[in-house]
C-alpha atoms as a PDB file:
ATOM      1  CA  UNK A   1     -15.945 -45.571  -7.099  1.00  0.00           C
ATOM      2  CA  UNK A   2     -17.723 -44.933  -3.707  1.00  0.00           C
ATOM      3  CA  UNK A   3     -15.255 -44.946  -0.354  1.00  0.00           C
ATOM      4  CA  UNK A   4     -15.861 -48.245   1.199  1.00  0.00           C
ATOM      5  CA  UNK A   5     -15.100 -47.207   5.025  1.00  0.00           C
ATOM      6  CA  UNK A   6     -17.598 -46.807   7.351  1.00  0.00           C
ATOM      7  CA  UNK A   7     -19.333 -43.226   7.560  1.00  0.00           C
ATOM      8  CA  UNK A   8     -17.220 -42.189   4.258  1.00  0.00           C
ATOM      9  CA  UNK A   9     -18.303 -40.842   0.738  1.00  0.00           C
ATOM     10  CA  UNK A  10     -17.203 -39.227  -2.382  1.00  0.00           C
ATOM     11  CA  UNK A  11     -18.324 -36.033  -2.641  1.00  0.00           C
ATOM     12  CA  UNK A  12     -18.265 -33.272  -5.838  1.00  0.00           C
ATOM     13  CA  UNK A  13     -14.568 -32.964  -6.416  1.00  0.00           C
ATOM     14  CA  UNK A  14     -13.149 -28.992  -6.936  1.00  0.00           C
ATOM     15  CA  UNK A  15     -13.266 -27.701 -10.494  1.00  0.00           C
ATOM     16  CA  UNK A  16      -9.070 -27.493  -9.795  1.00  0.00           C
ATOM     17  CA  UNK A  17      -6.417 -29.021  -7.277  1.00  0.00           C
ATOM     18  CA  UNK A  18      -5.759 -26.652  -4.239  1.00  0.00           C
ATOM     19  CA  UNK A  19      -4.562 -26.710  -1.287  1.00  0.00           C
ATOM     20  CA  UNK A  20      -3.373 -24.858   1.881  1.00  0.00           C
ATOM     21  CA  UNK A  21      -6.719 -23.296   2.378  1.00  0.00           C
ATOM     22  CA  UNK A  22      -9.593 -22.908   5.210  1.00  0.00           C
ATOM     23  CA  UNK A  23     -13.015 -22.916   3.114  1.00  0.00           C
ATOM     24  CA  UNK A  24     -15.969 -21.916   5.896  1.00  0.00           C
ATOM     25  CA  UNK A  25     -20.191 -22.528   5.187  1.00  0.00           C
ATOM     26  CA  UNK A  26     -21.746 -19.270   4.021  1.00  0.00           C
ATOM     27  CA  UNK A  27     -25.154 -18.754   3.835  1.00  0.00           C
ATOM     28  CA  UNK A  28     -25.660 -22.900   3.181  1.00  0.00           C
ATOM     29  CA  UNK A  29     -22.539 -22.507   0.659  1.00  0.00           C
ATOM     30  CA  UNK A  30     -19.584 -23.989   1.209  1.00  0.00           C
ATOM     31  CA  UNK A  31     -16.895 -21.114   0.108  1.00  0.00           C
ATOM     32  CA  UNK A  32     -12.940 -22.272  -1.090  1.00  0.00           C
ATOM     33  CA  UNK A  33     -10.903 -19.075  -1.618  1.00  0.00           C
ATOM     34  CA  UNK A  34      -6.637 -19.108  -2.502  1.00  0.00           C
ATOM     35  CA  UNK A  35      -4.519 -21.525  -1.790  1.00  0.00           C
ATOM     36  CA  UNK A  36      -1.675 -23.150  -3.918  1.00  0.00           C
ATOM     37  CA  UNK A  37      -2.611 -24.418  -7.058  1.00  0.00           C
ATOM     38  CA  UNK A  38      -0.811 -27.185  -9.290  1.00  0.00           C
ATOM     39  CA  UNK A  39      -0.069 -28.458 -12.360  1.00  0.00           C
ATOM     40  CA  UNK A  40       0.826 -32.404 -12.533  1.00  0.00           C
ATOM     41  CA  UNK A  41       0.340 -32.817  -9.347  1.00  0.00           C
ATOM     42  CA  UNK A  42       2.795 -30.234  -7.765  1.00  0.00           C
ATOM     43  CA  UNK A  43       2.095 -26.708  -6.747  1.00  0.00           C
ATOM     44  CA  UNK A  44       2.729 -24.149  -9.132  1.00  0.00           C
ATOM     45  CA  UNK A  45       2.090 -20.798  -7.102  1.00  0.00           C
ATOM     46  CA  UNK A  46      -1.003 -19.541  -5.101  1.00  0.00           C
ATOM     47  CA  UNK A  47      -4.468 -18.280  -6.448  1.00  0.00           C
ATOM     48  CA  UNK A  48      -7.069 -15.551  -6.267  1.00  0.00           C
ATOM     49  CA  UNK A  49      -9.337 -18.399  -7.480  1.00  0.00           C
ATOM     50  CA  UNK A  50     -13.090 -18.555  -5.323  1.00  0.00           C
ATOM     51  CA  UNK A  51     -15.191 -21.541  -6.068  1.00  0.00           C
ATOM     52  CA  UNK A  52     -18.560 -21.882  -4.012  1.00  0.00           C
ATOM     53  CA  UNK A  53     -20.470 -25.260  -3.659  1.00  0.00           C
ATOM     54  CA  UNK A  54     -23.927 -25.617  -3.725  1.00  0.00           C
ATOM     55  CA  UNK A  55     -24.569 -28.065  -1.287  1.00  0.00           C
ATOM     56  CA  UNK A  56     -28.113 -29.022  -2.535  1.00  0.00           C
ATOM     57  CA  UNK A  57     -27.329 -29.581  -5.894  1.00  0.00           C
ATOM     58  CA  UNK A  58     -23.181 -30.703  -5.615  1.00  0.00           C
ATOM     59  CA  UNK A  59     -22.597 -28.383  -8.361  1.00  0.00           C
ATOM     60  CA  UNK A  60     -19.117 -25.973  -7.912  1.00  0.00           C
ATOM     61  CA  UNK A  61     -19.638 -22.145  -9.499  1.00  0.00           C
ATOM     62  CA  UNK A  62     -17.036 -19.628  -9.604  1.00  0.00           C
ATOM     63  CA  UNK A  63     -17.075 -16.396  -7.343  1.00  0.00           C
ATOM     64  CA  UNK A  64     -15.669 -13.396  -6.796  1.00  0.00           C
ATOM     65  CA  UNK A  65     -11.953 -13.948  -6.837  1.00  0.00           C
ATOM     66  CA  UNK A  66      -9.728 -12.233  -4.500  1.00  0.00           C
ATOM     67  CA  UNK A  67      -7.827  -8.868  -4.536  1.00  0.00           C
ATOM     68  CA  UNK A  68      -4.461 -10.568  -4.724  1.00  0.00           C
ATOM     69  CA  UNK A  69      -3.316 -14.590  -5.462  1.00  0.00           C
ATOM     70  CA  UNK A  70      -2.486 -15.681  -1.651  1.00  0.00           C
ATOM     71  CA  UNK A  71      -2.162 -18.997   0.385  1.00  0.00           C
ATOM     72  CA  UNK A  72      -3.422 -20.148   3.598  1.00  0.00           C
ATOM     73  CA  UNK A  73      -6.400 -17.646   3.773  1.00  0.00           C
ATOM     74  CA  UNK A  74      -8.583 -17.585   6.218  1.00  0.00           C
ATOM     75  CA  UNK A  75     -12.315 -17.611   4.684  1.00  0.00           C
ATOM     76  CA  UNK A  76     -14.800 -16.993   7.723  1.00  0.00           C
ATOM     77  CA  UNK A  77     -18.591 -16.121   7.842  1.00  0.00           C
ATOM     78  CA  UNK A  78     -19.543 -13.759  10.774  1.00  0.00           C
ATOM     79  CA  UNK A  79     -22.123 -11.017  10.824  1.00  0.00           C
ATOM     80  CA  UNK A  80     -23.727 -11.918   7.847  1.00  0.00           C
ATOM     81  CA  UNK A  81     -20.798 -11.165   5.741  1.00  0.00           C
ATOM     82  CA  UNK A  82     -18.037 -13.944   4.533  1.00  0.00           C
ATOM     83  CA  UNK A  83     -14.570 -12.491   5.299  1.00  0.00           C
ATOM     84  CA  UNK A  84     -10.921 -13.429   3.980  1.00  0.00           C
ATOM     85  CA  UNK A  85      -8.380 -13.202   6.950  1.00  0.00           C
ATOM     86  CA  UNK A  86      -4.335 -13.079   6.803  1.00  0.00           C
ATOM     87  CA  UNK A  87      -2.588 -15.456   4.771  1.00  0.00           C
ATOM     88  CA  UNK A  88       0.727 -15.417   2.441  1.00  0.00           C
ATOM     89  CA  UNK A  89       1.485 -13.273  -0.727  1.00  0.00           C
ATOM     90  CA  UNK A  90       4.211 -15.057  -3.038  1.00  0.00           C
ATOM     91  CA  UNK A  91       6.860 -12.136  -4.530  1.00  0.00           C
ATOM     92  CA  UNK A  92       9.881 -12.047  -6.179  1.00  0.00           C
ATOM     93  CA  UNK A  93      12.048 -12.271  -3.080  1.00  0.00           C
ATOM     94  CA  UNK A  94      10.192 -15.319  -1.960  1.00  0.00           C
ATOM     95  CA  UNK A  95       6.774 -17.324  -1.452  1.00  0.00           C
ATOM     96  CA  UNK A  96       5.947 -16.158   2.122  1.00  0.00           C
ATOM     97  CA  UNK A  97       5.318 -12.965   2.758  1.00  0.00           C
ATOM     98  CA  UNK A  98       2.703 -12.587   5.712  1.00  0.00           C
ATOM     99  CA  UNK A  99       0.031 -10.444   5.796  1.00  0.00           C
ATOM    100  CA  UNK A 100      -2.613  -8.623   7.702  1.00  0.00           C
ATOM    101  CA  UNK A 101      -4.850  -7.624   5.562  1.00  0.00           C
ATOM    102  CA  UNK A 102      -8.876  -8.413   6.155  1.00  0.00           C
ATOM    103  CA  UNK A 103     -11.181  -8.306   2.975  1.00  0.00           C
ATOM    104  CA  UNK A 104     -14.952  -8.710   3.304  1.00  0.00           C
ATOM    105  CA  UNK A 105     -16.953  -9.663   0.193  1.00  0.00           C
ATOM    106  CA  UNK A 106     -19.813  -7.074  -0.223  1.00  0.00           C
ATOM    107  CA  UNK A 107     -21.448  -8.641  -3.135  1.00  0.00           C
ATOM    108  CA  UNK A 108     -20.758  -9.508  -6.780  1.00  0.00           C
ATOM    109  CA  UNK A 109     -21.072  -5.860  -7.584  1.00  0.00           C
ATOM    110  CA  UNK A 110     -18.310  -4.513  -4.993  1.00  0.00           C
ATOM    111  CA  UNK A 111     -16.462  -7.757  -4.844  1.00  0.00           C
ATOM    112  CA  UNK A 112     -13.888  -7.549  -1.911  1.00  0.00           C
ATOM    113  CA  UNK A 113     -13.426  -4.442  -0.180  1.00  0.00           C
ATOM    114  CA  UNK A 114     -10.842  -4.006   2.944  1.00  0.00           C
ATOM    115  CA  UNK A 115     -11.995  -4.198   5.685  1.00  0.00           C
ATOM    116  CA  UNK A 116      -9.871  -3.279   9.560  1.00  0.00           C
ATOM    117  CA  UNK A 117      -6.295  -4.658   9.298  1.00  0.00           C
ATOM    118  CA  UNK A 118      -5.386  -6.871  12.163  1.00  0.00           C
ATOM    119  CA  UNK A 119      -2.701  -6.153  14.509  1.00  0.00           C
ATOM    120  CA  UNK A 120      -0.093  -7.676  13.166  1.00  0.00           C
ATOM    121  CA  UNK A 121       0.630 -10.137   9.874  1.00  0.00           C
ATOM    122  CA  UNK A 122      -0.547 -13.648  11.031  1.00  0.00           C
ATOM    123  CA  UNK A 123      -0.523 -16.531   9.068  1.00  0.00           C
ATOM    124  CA  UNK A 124      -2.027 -21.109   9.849  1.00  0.00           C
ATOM    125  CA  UNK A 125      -3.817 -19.221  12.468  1.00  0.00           C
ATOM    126  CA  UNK A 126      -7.200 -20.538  13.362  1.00  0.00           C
ATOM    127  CA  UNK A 127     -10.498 -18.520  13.697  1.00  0.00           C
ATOM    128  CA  UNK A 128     -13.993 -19.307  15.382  1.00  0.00           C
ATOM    129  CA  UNK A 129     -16.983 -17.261  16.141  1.00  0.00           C
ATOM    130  CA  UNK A 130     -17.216 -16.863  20.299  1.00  0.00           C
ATOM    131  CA  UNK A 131     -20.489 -15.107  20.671  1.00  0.00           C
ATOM    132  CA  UNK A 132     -20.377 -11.758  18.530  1.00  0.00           C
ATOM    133  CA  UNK A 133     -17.039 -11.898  18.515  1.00  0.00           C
ATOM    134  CA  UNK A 134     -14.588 -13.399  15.834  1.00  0.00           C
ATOM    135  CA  UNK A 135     -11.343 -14.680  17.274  1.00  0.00           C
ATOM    136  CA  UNK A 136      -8.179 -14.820  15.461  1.00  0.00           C
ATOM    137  CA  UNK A 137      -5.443 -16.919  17.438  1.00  0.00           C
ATOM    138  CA  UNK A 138      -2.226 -18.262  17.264  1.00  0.00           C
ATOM    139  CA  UNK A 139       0.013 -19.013  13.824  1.00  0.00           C
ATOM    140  CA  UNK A 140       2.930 -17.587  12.629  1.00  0.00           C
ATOM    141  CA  UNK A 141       4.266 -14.354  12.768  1.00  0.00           C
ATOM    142  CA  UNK A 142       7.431 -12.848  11.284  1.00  0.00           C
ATOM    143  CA  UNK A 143      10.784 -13.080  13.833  1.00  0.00           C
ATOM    144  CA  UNK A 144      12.177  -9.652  12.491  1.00  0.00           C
ATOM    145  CA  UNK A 145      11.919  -6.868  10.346  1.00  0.00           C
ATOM    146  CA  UNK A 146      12.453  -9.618   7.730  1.00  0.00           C
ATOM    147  CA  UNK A 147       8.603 -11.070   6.163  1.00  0.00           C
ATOM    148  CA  UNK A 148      10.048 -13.281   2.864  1.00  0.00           C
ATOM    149  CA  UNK A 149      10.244 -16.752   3.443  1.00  0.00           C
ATOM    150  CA  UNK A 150       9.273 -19.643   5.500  1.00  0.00           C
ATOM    151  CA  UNK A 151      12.617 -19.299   8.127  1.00  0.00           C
ATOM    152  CA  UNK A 152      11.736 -15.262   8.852  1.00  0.00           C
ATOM    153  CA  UNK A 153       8.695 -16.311  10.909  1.00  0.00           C
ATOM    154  CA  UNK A 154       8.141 -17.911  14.393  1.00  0.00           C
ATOM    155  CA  UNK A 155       5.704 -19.138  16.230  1.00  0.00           C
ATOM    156  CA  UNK A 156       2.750 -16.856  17.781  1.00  0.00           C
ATOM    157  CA  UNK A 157       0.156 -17.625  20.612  1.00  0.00           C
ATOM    158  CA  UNK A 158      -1.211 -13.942  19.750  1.00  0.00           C
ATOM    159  CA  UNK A 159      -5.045 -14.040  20.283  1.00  0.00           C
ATOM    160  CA  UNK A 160      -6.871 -10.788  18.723  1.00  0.00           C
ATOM    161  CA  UNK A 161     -10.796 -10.303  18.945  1.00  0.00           C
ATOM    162  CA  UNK A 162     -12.841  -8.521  15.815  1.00  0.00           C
ATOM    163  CA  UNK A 163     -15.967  -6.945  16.845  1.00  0.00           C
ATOM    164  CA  UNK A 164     -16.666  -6.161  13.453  1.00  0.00           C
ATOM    165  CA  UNK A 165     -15.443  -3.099  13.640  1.00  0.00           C
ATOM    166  CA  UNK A 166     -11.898  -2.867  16.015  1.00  0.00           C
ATOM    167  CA  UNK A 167      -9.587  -6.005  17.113  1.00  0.00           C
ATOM    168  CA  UNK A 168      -8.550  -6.168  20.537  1.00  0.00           C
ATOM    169  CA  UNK A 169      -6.904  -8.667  22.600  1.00  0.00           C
ATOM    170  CA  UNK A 170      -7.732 -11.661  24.944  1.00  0.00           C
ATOM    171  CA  UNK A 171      -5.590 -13.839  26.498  1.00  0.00           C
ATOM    172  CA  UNK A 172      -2.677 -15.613  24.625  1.00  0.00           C
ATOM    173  CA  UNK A 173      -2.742 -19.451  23.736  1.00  0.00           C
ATOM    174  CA  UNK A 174      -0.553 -21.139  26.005  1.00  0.00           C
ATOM    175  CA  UNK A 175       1.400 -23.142  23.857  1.00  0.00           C
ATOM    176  CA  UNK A 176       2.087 -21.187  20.877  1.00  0.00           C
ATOM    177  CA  UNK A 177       2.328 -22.904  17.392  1.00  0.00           C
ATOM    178  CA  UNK A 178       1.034 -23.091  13.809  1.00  0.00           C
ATOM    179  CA  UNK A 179      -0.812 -25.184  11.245  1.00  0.00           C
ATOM    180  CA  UNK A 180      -3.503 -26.675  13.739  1.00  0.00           C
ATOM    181  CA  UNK A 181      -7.026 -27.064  13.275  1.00  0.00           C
ATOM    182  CA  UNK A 182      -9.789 -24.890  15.261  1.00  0.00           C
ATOM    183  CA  UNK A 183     -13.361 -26.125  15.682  1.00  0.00           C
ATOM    184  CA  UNK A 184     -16.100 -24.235  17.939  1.00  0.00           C
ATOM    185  CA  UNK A 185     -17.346 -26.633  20.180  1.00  0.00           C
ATOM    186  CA  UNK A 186     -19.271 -26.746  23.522  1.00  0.00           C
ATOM    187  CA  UNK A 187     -19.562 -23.289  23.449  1.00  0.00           C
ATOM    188  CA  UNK A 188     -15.797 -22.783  23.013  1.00  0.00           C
ATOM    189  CA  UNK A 189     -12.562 -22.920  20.716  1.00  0.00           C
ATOM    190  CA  UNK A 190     -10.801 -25.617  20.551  1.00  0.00           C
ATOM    191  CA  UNK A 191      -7.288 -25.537  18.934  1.00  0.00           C
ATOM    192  CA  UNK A 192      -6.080 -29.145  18.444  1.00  0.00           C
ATOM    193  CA  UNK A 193      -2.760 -30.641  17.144  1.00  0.00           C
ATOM    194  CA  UNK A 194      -0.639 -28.358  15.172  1.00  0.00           C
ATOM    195  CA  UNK A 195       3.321 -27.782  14.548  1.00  0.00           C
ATOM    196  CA  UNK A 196       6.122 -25.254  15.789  1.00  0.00           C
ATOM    197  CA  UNK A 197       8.634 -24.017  13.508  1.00  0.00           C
ATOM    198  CA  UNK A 198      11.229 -25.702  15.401  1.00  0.00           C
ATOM    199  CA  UNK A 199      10.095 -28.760  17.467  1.00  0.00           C
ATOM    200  CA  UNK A 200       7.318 -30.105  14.398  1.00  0.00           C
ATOM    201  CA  UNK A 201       3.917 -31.547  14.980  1.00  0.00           C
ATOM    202  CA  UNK A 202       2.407 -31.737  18.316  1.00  0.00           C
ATOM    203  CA  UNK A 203      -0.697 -33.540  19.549  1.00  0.00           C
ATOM    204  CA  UNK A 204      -1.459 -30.649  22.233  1.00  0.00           C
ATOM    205  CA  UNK A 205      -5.464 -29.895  22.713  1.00  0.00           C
ATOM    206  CA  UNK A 206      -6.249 -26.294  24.149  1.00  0.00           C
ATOM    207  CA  UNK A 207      -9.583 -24.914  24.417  1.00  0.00           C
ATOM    208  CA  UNK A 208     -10.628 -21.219  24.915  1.00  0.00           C
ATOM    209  CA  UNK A 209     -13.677 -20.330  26.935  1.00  0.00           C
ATOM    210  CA  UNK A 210     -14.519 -16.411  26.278  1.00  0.00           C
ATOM    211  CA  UNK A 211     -17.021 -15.912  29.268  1.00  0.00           C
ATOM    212  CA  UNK A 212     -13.699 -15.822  31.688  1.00  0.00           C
ATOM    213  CA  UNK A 213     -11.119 -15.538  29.160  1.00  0.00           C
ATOM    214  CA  UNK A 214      -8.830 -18.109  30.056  1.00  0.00           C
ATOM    215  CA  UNK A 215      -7.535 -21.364  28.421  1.00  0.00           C
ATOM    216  CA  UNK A 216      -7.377 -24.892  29.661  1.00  0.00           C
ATOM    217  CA  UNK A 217      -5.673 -28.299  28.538  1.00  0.00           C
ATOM    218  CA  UNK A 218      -7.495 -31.091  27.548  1.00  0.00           C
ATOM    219  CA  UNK A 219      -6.589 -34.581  26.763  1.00  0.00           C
ATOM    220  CA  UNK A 220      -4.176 -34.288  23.644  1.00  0.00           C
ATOM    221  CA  UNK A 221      -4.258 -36.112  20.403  1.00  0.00           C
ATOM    222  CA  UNK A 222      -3.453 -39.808  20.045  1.00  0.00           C
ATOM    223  CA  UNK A 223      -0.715 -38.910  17.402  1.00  0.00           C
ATOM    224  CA  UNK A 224       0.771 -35.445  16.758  1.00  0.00           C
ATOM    225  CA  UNK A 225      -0.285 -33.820  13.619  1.00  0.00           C
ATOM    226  CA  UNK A 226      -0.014 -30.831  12.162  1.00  0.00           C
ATOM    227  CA  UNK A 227      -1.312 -29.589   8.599  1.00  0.00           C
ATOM    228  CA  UNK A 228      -4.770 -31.217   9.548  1.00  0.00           C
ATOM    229  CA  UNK A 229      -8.501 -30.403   9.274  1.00  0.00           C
ATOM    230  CA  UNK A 230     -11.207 -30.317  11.316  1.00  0.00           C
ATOM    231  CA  UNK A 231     -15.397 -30.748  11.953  1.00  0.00           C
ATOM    232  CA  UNK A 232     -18.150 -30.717  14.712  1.00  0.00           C
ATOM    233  CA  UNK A 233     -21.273 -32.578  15.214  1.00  0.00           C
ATOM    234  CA  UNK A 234     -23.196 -32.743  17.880  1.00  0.00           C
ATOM    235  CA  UNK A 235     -21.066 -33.006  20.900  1.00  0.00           C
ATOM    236  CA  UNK A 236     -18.286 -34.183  19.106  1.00  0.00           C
ATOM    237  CA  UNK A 237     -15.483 -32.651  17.552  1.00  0.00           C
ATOM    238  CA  UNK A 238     -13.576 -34.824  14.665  1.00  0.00           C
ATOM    239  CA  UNK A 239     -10.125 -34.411  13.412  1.00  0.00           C
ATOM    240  CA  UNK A 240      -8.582 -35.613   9.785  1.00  0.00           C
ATOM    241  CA  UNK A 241      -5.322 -35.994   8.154  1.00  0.00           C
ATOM    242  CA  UNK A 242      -2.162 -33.952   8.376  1.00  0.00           C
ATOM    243  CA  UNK A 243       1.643 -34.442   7.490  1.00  0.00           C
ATOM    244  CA  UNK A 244       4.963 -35.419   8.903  1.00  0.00           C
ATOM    245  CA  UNK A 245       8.665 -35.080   7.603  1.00  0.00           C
ATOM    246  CA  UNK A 246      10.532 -37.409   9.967  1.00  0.00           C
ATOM    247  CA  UNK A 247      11.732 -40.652   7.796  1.00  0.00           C
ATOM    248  CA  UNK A 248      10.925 -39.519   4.782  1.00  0.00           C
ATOM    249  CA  UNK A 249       7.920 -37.951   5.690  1.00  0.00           C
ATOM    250  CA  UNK A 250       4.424 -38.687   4.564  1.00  0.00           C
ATOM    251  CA  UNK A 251       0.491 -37.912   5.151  1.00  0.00           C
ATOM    252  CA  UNK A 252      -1.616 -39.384   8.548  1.00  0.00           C
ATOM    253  CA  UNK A 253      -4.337 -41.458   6.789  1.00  0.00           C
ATOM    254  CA  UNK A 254      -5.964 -41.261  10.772  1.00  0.00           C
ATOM    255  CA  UNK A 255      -9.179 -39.646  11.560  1.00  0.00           C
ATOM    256  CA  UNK A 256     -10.073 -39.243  15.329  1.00  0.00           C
ATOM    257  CA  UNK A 257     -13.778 -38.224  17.247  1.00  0.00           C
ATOM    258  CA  UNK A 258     -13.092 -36.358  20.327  1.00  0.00           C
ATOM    259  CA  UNK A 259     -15.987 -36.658  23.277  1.00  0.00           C
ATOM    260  CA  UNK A 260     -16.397 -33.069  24.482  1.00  0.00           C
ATOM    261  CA  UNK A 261     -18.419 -34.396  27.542  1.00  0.00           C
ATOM    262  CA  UNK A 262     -15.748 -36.759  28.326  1.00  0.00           C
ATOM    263  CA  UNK A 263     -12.338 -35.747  27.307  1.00  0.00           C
ATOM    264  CA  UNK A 264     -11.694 -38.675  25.354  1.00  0.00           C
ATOM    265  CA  UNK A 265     -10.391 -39.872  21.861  1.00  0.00           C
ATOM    266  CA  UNK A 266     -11.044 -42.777  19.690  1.00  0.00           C
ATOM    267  CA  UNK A 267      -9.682 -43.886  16.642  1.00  0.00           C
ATOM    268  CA  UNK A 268     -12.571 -43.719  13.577  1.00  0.00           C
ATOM    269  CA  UNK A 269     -12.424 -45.347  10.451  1.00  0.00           C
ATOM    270  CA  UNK A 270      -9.451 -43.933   8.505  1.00  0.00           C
ATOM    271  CA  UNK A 271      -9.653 -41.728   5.463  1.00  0.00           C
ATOM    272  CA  UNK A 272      -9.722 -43.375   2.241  1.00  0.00           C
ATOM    273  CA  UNK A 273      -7.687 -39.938   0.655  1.00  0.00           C
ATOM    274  CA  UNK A 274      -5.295 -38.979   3.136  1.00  0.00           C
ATOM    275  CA  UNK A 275      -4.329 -35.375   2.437  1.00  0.00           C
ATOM    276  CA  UNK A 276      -2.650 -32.477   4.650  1.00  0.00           C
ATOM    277  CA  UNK A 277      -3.599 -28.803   3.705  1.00  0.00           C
ATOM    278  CA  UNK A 278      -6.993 -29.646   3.184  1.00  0.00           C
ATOM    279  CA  UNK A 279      -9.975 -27.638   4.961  1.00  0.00           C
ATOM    280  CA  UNK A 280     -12.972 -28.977   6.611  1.00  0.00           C
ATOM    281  CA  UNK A 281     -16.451 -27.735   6.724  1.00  0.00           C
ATOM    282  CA  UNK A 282     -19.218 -28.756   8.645  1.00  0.00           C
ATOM    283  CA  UNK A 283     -23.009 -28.973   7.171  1.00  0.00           C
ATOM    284  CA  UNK A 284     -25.970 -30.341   9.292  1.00  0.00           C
ATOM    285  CA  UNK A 285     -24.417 -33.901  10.237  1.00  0.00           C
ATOM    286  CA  UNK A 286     -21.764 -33.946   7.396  1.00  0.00           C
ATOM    287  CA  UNK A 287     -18.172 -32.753   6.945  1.00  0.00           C
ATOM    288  CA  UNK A 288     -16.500 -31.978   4.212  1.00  0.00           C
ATOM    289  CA  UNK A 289     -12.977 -32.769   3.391  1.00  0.00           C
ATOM    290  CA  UNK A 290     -11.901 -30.268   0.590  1.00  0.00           C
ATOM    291  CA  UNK A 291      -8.437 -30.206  -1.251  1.00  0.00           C
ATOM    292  CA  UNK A 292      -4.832 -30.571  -0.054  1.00  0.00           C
ATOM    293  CA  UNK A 293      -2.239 -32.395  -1.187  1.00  0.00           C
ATOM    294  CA  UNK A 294      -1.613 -36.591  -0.911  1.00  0.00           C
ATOM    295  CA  UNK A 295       1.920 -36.727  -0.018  1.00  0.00           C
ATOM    296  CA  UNK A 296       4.019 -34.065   2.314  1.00  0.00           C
ATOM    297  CA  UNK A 297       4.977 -30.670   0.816  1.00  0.00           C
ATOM    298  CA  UNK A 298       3.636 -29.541  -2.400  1.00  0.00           C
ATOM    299  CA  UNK A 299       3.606 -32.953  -4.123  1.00  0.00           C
ATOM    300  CA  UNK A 300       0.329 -35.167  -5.332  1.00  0.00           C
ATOM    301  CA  UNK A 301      -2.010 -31.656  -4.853  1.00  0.00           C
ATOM    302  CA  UNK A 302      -5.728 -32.723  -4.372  1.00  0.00           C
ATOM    303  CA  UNK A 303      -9.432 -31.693  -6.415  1.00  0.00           C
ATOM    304  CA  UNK A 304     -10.805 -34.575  -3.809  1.00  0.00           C
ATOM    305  CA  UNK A 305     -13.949 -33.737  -1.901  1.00  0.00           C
ATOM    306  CA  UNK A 306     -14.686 -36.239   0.855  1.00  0.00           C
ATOM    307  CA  UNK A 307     -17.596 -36.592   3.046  1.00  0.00           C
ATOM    308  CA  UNK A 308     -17.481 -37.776   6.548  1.00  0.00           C
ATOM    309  CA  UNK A 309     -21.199 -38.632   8.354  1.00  0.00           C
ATOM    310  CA  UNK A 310     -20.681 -39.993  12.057  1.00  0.00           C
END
């Protein structure tokens, strides 16, 4: 049955549920790599799994899958090539070990091959192409010499630049935190929403301009939430879903279009599959809503593919 909110439709659901992941557009392919998978509805572990979309035809293929089953990879296309940033390995000792590892795919005849390691393990970071640069900033991090489980890690407003061939620095986000979603608009990044490891979801709004290197505030979120997805069209940068744990905890059904000219939000029509953990991909004047979950946590994990056209 087709979504009846405004600007809403289905589109070609994943071959499996997943979610915790951050799909990107390669080469007019829309590319979902790792994650947590489930059976019944609740996750079961993560994946090496790659599906690609063809966009033109709606028809899901299978691709190279990774070197290792991970969640909460970071799948980015820069320089021609598609890259697989950071992310968590699950092991005996526990579910979240944080890496730094960086994989670029070379081809279905090489597969994955390592590529420079960033600086540190990093993990819900966002990335966004700044001129030739790819940027790599904030997330988690691990405390101590401990790197197991979700209370070894802390928050990190660590910023690293990839040439494509070193990483280097630039300056640090100002407020430091995980899980939020980062969007390339007007020219810069924009890191919006997000949680800390201590305080929860916040509806702070921080943009990077690379030119000078420094950050500013913008207007925040109407509603803090962290575990959400993002899109850009035009001048506008959108915002979808996400989860909370306060009373009980749930998913935000709200979907917001931020005015870059303006500083403003406004409420859009709401999403008729609210998920957190999903990714979001932009292509032409549509974005794509891929996997996650339907309730907080690992329960009620999502195939859904939904399409939002402003």
């Amino acid at each position: 049955m087709a979504n009846e909110r405004p600007g809403w439709r289905d589109g070609p659901s994943l071959p499996v549920p997943v979610q915790e992941i951050y799909p990107c557009l390669h080469e007019g392919r829309i590319h979902v790599a790792g994650g947590f998978v489930a059976a019944d509805g609740r996750i079961t572990g993560p994946t090496a799994a790659h599906h690609v979309l063809d966009v033109a035809s709606g028809a899901w293929q299978a691709g190279t899958p990774l070197p290792v089953a991970r969640h909460h990879p970071q799948l980015i296309s820069f320089s021609g090539s598609l890259y697989c940033i950071g992310g968590f390995e699950s092991h005996q000792a526990g579910a979240w070990q944080m890496k730094r590892d960086v994989w670029r795919h070379a081809g279905e005849d090489e597969g994955w091959v390592a590529g420079p390691e960033m600086p540190a393990p990093n993990g819900e970071s966002v990335v966004g192409i700044l001129g030739r640069n790819l940027h790599v900033v904030g997330g988690r991090q691990p405390s101590g010499t401990r790197n197991l489980d979700w209370n070894d890690h802390t928050d990190t407003g660590a910023h690293w630049v990839f040439d494509g061939t070193a990483w280097g620095d630039a300056a640090p986000l100002p407020t430091p935190r995980n899980s939020a979603a980062g969007i390339v608009a007007d020219g810069r990044l924009h890191v919006v929403g997000g949680r800390t490891v201590s305080g929860g979801n916040t509806p702070v709004h921080e943009v990077y301009d690379h030119w000078s290197d420094r950050w500013e505030r913008l207007a925040p979120m109407p509603k803090a939430q962290g575990g959400l997805a993002a899109g850009v069209v035009g001048d506008r940068l959108y915002a979808f879903g996400g989860e909370f744990f306060n009373n009980g905890g749930g998913v935000y059904r709200e979907a917001w279009e931020y005015d870059t000219m303006e500083d403003r939000w406004r409420a859009i029509a709401d999403m008729p599959k609210p998920r957190h953990g999903l990714g979001g991909v932009t292509v032409g004047n549509d974005i794509y809503l891929i996997g996650g979950a339907r309730q907080r946590g690992g329960s009620r994990t999502s195939a859904a593919v939904e399409i939002y056209r402003p």
